[in-house]
Each structure stands twice: as structure tokens, then as C-alpha cells.
N, C-alpha and C. Protein backbone atom coordinates (compact mmCIF):
# COMPACT_ATOMS: atom_id res chain seq x y z
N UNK A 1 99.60 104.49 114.22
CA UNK A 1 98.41 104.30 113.42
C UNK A 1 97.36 105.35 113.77
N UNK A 2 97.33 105.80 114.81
CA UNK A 2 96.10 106.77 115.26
C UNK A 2 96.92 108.23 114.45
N UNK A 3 97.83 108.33 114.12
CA UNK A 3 97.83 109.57 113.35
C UNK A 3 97.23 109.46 112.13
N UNK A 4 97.74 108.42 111.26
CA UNK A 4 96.38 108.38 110.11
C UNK A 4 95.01 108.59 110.26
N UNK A 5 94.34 107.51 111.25
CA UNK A 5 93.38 107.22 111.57
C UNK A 5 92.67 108.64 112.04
N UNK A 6 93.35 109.72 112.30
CA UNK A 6 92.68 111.00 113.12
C UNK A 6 92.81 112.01 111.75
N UNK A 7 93.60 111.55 110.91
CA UNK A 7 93.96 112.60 109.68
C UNK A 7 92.60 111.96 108.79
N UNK A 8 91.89 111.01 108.82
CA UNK A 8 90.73 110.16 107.53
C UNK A 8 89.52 110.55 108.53
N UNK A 9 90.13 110.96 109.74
CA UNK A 9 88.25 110.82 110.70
C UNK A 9 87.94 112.42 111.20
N UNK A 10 88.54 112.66 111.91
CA UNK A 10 88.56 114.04 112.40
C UNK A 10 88.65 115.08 111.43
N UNK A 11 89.89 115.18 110.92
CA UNK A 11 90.75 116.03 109.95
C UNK A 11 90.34 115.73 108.67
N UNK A 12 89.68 114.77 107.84
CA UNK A 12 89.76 114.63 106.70
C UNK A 12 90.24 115.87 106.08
N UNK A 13 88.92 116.82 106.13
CA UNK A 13 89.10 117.64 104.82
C UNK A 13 89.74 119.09 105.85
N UNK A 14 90.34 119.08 106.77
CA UNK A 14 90.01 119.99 107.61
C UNK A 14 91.52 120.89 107.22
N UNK A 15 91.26 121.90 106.56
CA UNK A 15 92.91 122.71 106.13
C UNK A 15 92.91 123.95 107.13
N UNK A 16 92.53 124.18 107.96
CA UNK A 16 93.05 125.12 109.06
C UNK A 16 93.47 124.43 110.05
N UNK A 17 94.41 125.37 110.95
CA UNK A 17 95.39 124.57 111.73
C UNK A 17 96.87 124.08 111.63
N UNK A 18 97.20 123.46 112.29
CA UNK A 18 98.81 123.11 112.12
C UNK A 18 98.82 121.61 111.91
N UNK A 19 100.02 120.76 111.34
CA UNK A 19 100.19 119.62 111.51
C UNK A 19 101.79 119.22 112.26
N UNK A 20 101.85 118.90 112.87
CA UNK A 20 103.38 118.09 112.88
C UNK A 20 103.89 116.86 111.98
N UNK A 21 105.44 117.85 112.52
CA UNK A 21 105.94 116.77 111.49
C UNK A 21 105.40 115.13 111.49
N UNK A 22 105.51 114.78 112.76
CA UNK A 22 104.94 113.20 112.87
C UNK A 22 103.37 113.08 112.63
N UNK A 23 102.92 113.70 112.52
CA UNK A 23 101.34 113.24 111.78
C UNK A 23 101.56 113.50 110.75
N UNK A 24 102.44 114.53 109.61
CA UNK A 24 102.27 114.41 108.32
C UNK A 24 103.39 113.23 108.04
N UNK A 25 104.09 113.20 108.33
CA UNK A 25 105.23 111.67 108.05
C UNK A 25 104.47 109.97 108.30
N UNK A 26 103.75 110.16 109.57
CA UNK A 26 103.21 109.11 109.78
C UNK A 26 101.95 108.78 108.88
N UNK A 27 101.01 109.69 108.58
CA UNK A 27 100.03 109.52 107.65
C UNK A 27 100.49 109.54 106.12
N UNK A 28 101.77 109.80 105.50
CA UNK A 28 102.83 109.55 104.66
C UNK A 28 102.79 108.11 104.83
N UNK A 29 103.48 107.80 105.94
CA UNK A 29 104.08 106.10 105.65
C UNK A 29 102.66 105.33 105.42
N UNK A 30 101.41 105.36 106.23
CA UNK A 30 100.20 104.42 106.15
C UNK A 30 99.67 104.64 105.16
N UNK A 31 100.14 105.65 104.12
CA UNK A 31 99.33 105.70 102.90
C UNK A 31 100.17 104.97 102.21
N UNK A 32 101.41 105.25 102.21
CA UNK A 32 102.60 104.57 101.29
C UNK A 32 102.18 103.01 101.64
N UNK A 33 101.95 102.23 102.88
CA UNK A 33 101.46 101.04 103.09
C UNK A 33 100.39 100.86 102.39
N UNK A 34 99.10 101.32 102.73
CA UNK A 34 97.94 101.27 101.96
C UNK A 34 98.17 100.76 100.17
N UNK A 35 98.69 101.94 99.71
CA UNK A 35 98.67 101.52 98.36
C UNK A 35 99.53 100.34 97.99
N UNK A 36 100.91 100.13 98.78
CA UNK A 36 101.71 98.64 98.38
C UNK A 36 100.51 97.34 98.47
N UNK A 37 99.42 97.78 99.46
CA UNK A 37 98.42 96.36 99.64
C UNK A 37 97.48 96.66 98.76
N UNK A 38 97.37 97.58 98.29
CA UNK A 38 96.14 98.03 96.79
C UNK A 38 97.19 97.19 95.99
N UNK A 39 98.02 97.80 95.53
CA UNK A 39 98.74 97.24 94.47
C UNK A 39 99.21 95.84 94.50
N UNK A 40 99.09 95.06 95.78
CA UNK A 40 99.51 93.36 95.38
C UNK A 40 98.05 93.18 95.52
N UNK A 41 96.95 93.29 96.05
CA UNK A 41 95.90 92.90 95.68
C UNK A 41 94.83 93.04 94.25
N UNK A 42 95.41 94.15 93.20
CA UNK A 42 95.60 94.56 91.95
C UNK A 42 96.17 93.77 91.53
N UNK A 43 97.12 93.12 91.61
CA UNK A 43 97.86 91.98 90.82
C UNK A 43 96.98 90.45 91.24
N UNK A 44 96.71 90.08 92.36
CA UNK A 44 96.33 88.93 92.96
C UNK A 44 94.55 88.87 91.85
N UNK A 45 93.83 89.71 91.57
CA UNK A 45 92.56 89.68 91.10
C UNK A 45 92.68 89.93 89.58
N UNK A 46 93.94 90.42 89.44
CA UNK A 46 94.02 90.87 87.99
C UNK A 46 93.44 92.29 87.01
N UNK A 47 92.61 92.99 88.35
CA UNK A 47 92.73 94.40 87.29
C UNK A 47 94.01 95.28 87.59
N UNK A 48 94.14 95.71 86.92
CA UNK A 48 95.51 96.95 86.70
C UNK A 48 95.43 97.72 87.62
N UNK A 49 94.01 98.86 87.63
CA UNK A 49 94.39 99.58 88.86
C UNK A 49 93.25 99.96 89.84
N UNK A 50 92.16 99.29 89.62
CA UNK A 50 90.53 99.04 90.37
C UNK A 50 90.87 99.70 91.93
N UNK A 51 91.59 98.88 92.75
CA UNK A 51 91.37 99.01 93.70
C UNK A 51 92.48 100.13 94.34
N UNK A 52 94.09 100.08 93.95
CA UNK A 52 94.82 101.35 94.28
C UNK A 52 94.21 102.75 93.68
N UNK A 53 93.08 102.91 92.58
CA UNK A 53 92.38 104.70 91.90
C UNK A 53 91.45 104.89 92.89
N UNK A 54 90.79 103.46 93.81
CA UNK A 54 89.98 103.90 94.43
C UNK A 54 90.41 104.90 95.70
N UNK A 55 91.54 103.83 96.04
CA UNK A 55 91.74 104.08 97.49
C UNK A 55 92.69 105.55 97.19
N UNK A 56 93.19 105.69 95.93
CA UNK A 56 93.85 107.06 95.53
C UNK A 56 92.54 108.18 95.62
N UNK A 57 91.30 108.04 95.42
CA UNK A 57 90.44 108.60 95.28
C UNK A 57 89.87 109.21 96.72
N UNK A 58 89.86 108.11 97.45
CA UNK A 58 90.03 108.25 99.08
C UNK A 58 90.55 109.18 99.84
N UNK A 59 91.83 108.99 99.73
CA UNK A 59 92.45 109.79 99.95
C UNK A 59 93.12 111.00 99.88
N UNK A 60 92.64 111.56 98.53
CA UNK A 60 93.23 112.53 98.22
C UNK A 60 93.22 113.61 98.64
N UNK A 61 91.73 113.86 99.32
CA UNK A 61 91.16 114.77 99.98
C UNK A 61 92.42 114.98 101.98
N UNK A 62 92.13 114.40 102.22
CA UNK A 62 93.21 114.36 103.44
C UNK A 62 94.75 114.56 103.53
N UNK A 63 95.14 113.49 102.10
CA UNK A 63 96.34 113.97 101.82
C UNK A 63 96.88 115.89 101.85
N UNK A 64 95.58 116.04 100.30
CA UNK A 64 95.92 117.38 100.90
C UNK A 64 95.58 118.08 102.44
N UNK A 65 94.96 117.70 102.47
CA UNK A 65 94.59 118.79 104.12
C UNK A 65 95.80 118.53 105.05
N UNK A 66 96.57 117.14 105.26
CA UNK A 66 97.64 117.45 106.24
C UNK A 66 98.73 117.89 105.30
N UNK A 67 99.15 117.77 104.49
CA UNK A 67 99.84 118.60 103.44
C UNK A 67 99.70 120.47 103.62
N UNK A 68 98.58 120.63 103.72
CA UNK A 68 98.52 122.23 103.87
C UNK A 68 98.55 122.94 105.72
N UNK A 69 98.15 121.63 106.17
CA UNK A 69 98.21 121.98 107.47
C UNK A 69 99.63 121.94 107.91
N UNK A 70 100.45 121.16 107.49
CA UNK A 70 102.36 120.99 107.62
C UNK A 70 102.92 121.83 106.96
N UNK A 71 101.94 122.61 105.95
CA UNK A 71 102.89 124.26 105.55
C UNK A 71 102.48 124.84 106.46
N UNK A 72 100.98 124.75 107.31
CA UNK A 72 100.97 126.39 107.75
C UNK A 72 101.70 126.03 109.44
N UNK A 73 102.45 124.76 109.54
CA UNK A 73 103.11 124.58 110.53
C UNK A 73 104.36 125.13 110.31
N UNK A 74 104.88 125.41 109.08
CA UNK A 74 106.12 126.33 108.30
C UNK A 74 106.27 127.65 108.43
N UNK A 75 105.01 127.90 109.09
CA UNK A 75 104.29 129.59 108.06
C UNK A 75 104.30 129.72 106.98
N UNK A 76 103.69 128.77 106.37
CA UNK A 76 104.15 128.66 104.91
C UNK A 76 102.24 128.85 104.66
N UNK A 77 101.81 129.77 103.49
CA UNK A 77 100.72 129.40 102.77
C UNK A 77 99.76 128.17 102.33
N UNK A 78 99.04 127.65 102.57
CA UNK A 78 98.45 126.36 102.25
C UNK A 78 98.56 126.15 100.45
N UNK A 79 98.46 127.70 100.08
CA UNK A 79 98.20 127.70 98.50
C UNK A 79 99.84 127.12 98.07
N UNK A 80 100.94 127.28 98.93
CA UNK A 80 101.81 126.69 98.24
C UNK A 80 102.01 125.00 97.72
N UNK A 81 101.44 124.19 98.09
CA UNK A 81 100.43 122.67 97.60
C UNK A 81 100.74 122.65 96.41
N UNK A 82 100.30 123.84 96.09
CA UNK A 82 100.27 123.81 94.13
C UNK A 82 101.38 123.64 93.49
N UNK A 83 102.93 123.90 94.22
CA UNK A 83 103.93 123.53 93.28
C UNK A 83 103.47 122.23 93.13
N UNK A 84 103.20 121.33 94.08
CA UNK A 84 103.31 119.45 93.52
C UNK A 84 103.14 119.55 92.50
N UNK A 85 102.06 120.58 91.46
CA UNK A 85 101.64 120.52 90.40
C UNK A 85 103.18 120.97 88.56
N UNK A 86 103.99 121.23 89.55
CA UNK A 86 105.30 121.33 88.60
C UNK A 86 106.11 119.93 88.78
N UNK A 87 106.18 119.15 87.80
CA UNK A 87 107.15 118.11 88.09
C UNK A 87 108.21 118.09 88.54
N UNK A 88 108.75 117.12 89.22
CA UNK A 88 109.88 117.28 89.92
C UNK A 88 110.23 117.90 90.44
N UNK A 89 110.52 119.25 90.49
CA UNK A 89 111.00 120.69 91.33
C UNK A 89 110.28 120.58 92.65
N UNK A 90 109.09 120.94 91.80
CA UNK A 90 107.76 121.30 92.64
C UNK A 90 107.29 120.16 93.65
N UNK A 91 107.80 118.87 93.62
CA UNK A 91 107.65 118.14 94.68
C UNK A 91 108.66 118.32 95.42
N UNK A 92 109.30 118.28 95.42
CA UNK A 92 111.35 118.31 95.88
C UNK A 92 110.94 119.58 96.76
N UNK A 93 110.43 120.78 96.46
CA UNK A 93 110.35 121.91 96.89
C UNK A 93 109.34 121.54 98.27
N UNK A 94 108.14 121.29 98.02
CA UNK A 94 107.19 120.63 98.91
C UNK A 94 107.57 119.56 100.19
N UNK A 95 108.75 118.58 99.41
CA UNK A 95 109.51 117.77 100.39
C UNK A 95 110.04 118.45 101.49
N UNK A 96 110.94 119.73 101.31
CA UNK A 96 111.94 120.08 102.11
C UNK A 96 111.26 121.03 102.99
N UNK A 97 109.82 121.73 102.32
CA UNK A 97 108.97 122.10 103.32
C UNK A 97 108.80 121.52 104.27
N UNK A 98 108.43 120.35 103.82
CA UNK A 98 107.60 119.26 105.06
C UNK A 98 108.33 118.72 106.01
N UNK A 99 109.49 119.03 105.41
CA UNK A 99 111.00 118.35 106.50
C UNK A 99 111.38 119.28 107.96
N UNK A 100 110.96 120.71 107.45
CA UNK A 100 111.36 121.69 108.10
C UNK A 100 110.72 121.79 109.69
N UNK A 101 111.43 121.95 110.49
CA UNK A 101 110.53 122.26 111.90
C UNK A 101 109.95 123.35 111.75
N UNK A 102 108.82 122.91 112.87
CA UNK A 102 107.32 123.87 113.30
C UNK A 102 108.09 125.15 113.50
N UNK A 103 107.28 126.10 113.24
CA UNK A 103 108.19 127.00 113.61
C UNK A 103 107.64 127.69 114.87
N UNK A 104 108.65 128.14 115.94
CA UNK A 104 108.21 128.37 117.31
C UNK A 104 106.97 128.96 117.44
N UNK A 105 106.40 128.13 118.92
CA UNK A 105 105.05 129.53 119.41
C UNK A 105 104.64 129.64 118.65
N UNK A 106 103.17 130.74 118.45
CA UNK A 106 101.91 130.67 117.75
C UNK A 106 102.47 131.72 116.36
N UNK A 107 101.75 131.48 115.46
CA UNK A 107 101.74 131.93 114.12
C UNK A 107 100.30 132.19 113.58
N UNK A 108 99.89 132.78 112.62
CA UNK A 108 98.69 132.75 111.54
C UNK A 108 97.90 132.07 111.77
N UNK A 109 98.39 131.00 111.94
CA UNK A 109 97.66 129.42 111.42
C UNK A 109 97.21 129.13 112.50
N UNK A 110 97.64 129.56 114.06
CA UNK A 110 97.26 128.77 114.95
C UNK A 110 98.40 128.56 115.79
N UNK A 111 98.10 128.07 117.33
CA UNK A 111 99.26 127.45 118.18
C UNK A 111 100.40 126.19 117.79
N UNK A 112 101.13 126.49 117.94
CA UNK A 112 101.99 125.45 117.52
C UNK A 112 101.70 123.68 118.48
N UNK A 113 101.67 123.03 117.56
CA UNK A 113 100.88 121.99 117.86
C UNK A 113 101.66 121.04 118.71
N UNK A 114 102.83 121.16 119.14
CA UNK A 114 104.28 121.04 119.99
C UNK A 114 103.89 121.08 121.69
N UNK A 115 103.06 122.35 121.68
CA UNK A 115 103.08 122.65 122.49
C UNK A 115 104.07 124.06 123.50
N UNK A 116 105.08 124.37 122.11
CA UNK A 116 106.33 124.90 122.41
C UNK A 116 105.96 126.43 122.16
């Protein structure tokens, strides 16, 4: 939980730097949680989507930032983000980024956040 919690407080908007894989996976899963409890509490009150646009609204800002910070843990460009914006491919493409290990020792972006 403190990897989310440091990606919404510290890091919100913060796109320089590196992420690891386990802070961008882990702040992945607590968002993926988050919205399953937007969305049964959306059903329990009866608006459609009140409370998951908010908390989508919330977050979006962070999402991206550990998103660009887990490319430049790739050596990858932050500007590459923008495929998400091609359907399907362009996420799929973004996925296998994010899958990829840090890549050794220091880079562009900064020390590798490993420690390695």
C-alpha cells in the first residue's frame, strides 16, 4: 500500500526519475481496487458513473507520472505514453514496456532505483 500511497503524495505529478517495476505494478493493482469499490458503490447509490469519473479524475495525473517514470526506468522516452492513445496496439505496446526490467546502473533519467 505505501507504493500507491507515495505515487498520490510525494510523486503525484512528479515525471522525472525512475519507477520500478513494483511501484508501477503495485500502484496498478490499488487503482484497479479503487475503481472495483467506485464501481459497486456506483451501483449501491444508483448513479452510473459519479463517483468512479471522479476518482478517474484523481488519478489521472499520477497514473501518468509513474507510467512515464517506468519508461524512463526502460530508457525509454516519457513521450512514449502517447501510444496508449492508439487503441489496442498502443496499449499492448506500453504493457510490454512496463514488463521489461530496469535497465542496469544509471541512465538519462537518473540512478537506477534497484540500487543495482
Amino acid at each position: 500500500m505505501n507504493w500507491f500511497i507515495d505515487c498520490i503524495t510525494k510523486n503525484y505529478a512528479n515525471f522525472n526519475g525512475r519507477a520500478r517495476r513494483k511501484e508501477y505494478w503495485m500502484f496498478a493493482l490499488f487503482n484497479f481496487i479503487l475503481t472495483v469499490i467506485a464501481a459497486i458503490i456506483n451501483k449501491m447509490i444508483g448513479s452510473p458513473l459519479a463517483i468512479t469519473t471522479i476518482l478517474a479524475l484523481v488519478l489521472l495525473l499520477p497514473s501518468l507520472a509513474v507510467t512515464v517514470r517506468r519508461l524512463h526506468d526502460t530508457s525509454k522516452s516519457g513521450w512514449w505514453v502517447l501510444l496508449q492513445l492508439i487503441p489496442y496496439i498502443g496499449i499492448i505496446i506500453i504493457f510490454v514496456f512496463c514488463v521489461l526490467d530496469s535497465s542496469p546502473g544509471r541512465n538519462q533519467y537518473g540512478e537506477n532505483p534497484k540500487g543495482l
